[in-house]
C-alpha atoms as a PDB file:
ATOM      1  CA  UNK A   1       0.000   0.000   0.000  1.00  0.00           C
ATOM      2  CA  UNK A   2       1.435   3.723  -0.822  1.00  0.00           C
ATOM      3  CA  UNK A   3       2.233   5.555   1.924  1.00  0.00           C
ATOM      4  CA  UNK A   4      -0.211   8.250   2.942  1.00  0.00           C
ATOM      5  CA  UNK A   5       1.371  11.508   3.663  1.00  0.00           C
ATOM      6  CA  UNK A   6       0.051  12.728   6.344  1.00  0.00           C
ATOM      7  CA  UNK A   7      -2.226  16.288   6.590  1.00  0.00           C
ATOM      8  CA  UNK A   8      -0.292  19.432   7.138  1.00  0.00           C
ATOM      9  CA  UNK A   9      -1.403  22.505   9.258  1.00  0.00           C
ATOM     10  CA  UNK A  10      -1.463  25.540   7.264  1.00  0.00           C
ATOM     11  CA  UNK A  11      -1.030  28.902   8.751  1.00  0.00           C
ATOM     12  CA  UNK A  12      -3.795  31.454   8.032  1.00  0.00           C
ATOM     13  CA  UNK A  13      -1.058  33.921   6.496  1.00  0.00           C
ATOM     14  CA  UNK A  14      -0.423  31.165   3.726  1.00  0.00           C
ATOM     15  CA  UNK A  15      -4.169  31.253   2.691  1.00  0.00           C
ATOM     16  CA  UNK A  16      -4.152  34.880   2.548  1.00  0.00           C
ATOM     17  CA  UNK A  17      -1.069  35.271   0.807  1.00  0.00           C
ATOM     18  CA  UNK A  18      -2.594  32.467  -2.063  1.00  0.00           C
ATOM     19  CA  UNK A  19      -6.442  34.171  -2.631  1.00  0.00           C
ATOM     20  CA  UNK A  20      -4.042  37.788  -2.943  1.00  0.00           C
ATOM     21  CA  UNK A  21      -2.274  35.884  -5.667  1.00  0.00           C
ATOM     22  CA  UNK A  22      -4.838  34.674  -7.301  1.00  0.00           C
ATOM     23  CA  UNK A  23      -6.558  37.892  -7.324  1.00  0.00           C
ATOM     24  CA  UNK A  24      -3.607  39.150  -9.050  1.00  0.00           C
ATOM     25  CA  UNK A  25      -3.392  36.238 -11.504  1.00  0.00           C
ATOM     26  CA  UNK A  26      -6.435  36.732 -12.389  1.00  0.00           C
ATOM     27  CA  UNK A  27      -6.373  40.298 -12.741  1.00  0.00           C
ATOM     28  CA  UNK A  28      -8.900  41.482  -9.788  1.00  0.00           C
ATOM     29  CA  UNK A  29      -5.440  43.709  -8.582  1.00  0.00           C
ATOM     30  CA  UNK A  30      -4.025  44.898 -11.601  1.00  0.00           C
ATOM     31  CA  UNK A  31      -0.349  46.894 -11.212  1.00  0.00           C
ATOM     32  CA  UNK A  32      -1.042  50.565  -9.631  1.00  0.00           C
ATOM     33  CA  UNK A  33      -3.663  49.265  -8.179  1.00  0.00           C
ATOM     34  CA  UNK A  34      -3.926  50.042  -4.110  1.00  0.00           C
ATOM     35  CA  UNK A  35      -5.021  46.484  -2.117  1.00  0.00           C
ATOM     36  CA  UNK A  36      -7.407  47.234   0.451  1.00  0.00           C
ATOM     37  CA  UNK A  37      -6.816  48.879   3.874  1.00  0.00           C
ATOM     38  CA  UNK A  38      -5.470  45.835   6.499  1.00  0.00           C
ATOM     39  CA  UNK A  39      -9.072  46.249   8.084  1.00  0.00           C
ATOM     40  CA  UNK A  40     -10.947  45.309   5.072  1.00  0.00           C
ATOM     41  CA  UNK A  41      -8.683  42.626   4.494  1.00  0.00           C
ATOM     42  CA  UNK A  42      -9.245  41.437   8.192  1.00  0.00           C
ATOM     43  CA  UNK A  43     -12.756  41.629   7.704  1.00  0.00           C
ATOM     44  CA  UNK A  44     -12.535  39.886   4.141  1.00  0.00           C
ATOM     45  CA  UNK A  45     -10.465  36.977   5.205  1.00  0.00           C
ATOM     46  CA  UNK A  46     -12.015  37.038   8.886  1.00  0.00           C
ATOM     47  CA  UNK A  47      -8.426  36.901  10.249  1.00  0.00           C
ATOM     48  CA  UNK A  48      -6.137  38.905  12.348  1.00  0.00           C
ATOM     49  CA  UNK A  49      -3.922  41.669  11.554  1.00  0.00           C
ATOM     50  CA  UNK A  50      -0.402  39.228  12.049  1.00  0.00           C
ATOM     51  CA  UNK A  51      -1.549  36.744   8.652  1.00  0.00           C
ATOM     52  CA  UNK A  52      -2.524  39.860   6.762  1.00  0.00           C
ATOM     53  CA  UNK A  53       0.694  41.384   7.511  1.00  0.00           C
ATOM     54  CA  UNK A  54       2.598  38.308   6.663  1.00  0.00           C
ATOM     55  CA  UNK A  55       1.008  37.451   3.725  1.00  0.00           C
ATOM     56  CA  UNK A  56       1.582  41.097   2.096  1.00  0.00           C
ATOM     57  CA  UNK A  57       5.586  40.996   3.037  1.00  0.00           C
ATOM     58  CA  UNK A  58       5.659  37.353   1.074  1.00  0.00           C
ATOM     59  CA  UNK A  59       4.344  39.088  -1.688  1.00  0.00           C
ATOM     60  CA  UNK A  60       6.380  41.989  -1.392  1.00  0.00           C
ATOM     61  CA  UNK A  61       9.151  39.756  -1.600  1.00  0.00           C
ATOM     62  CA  UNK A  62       8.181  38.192  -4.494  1.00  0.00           C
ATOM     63  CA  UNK A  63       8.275  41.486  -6.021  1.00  0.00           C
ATOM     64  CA  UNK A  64       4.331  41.634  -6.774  1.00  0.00           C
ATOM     65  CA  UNK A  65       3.846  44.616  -4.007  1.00  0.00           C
ATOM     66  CA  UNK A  66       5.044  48.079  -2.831  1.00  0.00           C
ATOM     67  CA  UNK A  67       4.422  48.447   0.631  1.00  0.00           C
ATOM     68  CA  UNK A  68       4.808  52.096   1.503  1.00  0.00           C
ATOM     69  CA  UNK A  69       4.924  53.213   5.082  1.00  0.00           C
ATOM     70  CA  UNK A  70       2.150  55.747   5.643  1.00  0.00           C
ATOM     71  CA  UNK A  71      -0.114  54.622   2.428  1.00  0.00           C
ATOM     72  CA  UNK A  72      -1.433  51.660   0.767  1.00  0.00           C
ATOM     73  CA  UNK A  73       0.074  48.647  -0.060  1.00  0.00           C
ATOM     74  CA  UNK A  74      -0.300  48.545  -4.264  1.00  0.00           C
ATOM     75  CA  UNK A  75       0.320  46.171  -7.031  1.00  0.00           C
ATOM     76  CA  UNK A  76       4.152  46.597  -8.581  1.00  0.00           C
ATOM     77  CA  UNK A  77       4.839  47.446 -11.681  1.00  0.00           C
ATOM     78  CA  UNK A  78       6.465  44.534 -13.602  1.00  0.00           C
ATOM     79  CA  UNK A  79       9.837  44.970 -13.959  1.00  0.00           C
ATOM     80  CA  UNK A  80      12.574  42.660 -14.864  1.00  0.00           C
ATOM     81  CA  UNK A  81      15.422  44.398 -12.440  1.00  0.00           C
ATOM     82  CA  UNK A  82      12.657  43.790  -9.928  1.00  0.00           C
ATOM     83  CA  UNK A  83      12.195  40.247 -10.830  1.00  0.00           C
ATOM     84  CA  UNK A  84      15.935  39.490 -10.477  1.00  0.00           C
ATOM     85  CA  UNK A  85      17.229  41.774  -7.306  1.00  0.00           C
ATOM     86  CA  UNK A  86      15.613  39.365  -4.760  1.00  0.00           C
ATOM     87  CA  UNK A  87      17.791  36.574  -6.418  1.00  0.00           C
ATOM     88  CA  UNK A  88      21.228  38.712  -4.968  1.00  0.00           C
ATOM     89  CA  UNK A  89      21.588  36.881  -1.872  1.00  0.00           C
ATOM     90  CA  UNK A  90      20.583  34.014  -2.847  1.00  0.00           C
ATOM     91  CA  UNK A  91      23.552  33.871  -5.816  1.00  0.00           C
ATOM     92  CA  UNK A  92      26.091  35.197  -3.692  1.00  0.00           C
ATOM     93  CA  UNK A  93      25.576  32.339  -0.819  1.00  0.00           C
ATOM     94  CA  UNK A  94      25.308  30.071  -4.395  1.00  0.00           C
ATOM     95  CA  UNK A  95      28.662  31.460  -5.790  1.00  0.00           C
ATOM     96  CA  UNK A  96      30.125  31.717  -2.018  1.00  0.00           C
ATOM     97  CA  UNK A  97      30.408  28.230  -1.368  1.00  0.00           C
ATOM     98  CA  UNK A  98      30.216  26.960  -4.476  1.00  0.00           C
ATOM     99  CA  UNK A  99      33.947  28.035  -6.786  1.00  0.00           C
ATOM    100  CA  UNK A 100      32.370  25.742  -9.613  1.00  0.00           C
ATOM    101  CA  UNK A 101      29.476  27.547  -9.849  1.00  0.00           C
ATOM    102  CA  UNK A 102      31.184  31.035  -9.684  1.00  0.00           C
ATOM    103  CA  UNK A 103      33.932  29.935 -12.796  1.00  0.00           C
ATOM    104  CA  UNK A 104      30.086  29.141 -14.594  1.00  0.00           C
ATOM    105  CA  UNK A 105      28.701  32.637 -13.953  1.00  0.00           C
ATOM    106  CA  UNK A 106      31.929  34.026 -15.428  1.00  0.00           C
ATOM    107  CA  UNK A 107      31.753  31.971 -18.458  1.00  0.00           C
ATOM    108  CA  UNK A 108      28.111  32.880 -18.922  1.00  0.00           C
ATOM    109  CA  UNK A 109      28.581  36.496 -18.672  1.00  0.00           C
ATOM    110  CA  UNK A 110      31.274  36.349 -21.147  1.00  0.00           C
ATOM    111  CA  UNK A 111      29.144  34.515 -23.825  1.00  0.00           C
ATOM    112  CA  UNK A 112      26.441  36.666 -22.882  1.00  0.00           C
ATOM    113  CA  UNK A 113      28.393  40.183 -22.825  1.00  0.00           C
ATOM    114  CA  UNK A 114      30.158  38.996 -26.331  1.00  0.00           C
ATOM    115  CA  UNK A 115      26.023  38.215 -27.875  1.00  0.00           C
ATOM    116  CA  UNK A 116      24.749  41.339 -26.626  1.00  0.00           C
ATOM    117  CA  UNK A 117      27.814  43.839 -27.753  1.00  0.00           C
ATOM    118  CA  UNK A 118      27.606  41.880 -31.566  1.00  0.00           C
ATOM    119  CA  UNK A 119      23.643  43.321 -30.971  1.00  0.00           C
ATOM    120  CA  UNK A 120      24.969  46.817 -30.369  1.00  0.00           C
ATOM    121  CA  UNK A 121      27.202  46.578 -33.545  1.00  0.00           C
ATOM    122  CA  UNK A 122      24.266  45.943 -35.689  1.00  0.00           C
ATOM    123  CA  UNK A 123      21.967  48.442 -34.160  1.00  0.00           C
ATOM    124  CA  UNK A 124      23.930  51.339 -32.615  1.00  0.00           C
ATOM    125  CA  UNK A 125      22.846  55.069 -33.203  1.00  0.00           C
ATOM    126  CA  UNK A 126      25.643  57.891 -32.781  1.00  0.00           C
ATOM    127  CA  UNK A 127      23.443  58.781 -29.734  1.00  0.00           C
ATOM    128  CA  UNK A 128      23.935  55.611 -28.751  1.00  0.00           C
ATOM    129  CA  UNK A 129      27.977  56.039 -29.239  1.00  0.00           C
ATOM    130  CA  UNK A 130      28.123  59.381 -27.959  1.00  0.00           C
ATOM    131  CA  UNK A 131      26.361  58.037 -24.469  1.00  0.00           C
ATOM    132  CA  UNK A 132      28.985  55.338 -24.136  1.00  0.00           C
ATOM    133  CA  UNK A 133      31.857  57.975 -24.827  1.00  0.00           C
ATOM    134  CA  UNK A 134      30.942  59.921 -22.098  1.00  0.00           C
ATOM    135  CA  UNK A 135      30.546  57.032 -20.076  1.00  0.00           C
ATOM    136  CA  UNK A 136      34.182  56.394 -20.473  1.00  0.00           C
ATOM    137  CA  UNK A 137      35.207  59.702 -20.231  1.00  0.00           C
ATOM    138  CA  UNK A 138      33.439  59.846 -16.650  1.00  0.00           C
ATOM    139  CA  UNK A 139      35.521  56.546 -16.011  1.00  0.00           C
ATOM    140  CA  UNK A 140      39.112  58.029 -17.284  1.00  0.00           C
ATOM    141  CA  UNK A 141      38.206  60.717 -14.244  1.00  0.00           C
ATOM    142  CA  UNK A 142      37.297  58.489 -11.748  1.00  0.00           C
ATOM    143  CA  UNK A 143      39.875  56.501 -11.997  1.00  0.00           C
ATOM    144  CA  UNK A 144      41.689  57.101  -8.294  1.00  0.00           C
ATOM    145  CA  UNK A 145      37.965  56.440  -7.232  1.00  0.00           C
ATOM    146  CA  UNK A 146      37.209  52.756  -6.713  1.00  0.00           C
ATOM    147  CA  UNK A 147      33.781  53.011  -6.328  1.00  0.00           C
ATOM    148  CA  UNK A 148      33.344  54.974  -8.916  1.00  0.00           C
ATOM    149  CA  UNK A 149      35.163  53.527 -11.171  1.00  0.00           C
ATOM    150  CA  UNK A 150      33.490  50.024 -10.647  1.00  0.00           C
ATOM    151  CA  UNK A 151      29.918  52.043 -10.836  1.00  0.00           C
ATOM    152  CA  UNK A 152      30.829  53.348 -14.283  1.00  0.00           C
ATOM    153  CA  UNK A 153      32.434  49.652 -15.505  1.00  0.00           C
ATOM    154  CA  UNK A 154      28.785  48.191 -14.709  1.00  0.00           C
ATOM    155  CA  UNK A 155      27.585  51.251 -16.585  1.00  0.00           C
ATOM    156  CA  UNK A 156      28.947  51.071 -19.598  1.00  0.00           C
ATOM    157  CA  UNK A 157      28.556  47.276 -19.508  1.00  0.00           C
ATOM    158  CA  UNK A 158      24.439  48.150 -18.910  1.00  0.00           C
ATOM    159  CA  UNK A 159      24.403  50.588 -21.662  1.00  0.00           C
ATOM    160  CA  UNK A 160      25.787  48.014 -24.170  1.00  0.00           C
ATOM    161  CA  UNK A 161      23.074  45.478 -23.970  1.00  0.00           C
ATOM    162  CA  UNK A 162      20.748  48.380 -23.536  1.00  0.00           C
ATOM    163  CA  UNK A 163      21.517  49.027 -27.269  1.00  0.00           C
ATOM    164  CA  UNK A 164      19.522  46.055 -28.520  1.00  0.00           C
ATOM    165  CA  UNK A 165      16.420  47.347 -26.925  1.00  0.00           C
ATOM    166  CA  UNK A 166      15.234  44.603 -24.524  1.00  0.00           C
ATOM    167  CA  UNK A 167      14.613  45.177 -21.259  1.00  0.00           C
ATOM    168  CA  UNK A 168      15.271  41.471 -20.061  1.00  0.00           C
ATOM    169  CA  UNK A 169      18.812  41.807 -21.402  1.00  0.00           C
ATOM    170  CA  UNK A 170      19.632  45.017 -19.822  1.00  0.00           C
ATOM    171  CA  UNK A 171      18.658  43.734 -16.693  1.00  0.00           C
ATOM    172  CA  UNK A 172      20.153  40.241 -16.727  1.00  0.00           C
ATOM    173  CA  UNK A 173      23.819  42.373 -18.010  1.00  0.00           C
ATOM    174  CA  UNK A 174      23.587  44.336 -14.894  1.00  0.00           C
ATOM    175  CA  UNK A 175      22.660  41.495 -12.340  1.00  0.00           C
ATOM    176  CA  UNK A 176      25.698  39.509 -13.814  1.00  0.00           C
ATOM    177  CA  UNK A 177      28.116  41.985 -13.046  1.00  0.00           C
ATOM    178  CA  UNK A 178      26.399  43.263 -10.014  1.00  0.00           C
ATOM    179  CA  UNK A 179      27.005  39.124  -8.685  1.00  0.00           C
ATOM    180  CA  UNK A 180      30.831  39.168  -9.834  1.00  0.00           C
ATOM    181  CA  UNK A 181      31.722  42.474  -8.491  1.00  0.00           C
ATOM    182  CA  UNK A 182      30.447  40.992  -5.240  1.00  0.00           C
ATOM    183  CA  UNK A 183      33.478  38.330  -5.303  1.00  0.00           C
ATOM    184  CA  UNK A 184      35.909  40.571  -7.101  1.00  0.00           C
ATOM    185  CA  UNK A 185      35.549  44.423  -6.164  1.00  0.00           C
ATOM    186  CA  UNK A 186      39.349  45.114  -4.946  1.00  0.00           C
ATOM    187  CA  UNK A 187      40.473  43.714  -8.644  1.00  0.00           C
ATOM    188  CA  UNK A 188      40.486  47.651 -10.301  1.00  0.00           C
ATOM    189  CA  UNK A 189      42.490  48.839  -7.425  1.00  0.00           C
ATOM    190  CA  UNK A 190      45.310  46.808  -8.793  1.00  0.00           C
ATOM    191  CA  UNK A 191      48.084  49.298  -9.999  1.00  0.00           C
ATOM    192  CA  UNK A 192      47.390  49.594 -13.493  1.00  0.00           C
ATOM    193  CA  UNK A 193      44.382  47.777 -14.307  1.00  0.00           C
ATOM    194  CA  UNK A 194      42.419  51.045 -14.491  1.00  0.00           C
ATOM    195  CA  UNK A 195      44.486  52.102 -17.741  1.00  0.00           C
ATOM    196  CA  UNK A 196      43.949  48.566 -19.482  1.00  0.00           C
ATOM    197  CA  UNK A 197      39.960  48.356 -18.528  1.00  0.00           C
ATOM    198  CA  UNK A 198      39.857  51.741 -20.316  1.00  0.00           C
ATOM    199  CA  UNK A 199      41.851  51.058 -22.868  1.00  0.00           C
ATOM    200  CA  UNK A 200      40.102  47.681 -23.571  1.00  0.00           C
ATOM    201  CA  UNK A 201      36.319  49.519 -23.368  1.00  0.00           C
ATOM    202  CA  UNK A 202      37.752  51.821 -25.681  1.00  0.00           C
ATOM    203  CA  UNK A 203      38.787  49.058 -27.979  1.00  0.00           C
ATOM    204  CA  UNK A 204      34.961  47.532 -27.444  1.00  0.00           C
ATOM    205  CA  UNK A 205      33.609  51.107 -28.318  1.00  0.00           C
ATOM    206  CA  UNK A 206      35.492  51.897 -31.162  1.00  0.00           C
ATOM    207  CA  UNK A 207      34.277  48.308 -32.818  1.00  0.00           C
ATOM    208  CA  UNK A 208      30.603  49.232 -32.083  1.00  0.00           C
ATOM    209  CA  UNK A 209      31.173  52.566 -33.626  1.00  0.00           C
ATOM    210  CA  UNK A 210      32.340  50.735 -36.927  1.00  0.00           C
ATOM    211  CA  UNK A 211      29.334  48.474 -36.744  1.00  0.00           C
ATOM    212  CA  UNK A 212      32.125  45.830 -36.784  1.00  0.00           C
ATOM    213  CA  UNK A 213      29.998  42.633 -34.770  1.00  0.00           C
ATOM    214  CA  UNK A 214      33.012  40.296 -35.303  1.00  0.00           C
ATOM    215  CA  UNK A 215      35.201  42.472 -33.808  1.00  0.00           C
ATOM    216  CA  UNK A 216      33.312  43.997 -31.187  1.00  0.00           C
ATOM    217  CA  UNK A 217      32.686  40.456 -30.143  1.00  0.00           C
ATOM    218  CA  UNK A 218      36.409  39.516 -30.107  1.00  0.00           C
ATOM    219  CA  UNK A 219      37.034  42.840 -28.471  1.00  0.00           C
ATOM    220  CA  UNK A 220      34.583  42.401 -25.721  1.00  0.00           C
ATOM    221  CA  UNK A 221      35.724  38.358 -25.339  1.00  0.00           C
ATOM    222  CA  UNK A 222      39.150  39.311 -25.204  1.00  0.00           C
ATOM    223  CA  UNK A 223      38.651  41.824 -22.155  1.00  0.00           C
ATOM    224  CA  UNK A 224      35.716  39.803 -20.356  1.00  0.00           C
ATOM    225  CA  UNK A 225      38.032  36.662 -20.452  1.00  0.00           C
ATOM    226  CA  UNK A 226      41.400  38.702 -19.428  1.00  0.00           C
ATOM    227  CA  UNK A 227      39.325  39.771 -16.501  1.00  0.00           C
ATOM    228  CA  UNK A 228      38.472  36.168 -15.990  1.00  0.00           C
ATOM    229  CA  UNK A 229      42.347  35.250 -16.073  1.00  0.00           C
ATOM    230  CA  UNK A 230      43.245  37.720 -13.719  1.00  0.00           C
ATOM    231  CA  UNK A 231      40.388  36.868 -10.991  1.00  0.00           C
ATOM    232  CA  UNK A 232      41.867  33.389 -10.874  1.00  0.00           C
ATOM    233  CA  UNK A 233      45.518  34.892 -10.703  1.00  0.00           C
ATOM    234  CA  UNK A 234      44.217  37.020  -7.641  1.00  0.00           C
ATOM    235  CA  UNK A 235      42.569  33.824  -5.870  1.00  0.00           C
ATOM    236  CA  UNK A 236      45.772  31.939  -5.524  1.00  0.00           C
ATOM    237  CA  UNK A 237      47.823  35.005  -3.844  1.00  0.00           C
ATOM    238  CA  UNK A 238      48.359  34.220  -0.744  1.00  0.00           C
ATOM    239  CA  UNK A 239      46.718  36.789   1.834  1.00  0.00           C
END
């Protein structure tokens, strides 16, 4: 005879939390929207203020709510970047333990960052140059600025894949380097790296501007997987 699993308790918050869903699923609570007050949901769901509460934060953390203090919970707008920012902590405990799995992101980015920039090659607009050569101007100057510096690296990076127009690609460019940068932020204050990032965006820019895909993807392939070289020649110094 199978075995019978046996019935589980639910708490009241994880009914709430699923007839919210659904409402939203279904399209009851459409994005803008404001849910009602935490009363009329009490009085709704005849429960108590602790499983309305709890139910709301699940779905804020999902990303499917904006709870603002002072005013009405509403629906979020969908959003990719919001989709993948709750996914940050989870990847970095993934890639912290895991020095497999971080060698995998770096490979993906790279074939990722190398598709995208043969996108901007195809489709660029001299807006769209002009926007990354100030970019890299603001870089040159920030240069004996870290923080900066890395800021404008994800930047111009972001503005790449924002060439080809999709949203979903923008976003995933910027989580990827948002997760390495994580693992690898003291890299550009290596004496001399900040010339040869520079020069090798430059190289990446200049490719795009000749609506060269070939060679913006070699360009791109050959910094993303120096980079790569270099974060495995910093994990074996000793401390």
């Amino acid at each position: 005879m199978t075995a019978i699993e046996p019935i589980r308790h639910r708490k009241l918050a994880d009914d709430v939390h699923e007839r919210l869903l659904a409402m939203i699923r279904e399209g009851d609570l459409r994005p803008g929207d404001a849910l009602p007050s935490e009363r009329e949901l009490m009085h709704s769901f005849s429960v108590g203020r602790p499983a309305i509460r709890e139910a709301m934060q699940g779905l804020h953390r999902m990303g499917l709510l904006d709870i603002r203090h002072g005013g009405r919970a509403r629906i979020s707008e969908p959003s990719m970047g919001r989709l993948i920012e709750p996914m940050g902590e989870t990847m970095r405990h993934l890639l912290s333990h895991s020095p497999a799995n971080l060698e995998h992101l770096k490979e993906a980015r790279a074939i990722f960052e190398t598709e995208m920039v043969r996108i901007a090659a195809r489709k660029r607009t001299q807006a769209d140059i002009d926007r990354l050569h100030r970019i890299l101007e603001s870089q040159a100057a920030a240069r004996h600025e870290p923080k900066l510096f890395r800021e404008l690296d994800g930047q111009f990076h972001r503005e790449v894949a924002a060439i080809g127009g999709n949203p979903i690609l923008t976003a995933v460019s910027e989580a990827l380097f948002r997760w390495l940068t994580h693992f690898h932020v003291d890299l550009v204050q290596f004496p001399g790296l900040e010339k040869l990032t520079l020069a090798e965006h430059h190289a990446v820019l200049d490719a795009i501007a000749a609506k060269d895909p070939a060679l913006a993807a070699k360009s791109m392939g050959d910094h993303l997987y120096r980079a790569n070289s270099l974060y495995r020649q910093k994990e074996k110094l000793p401390d």
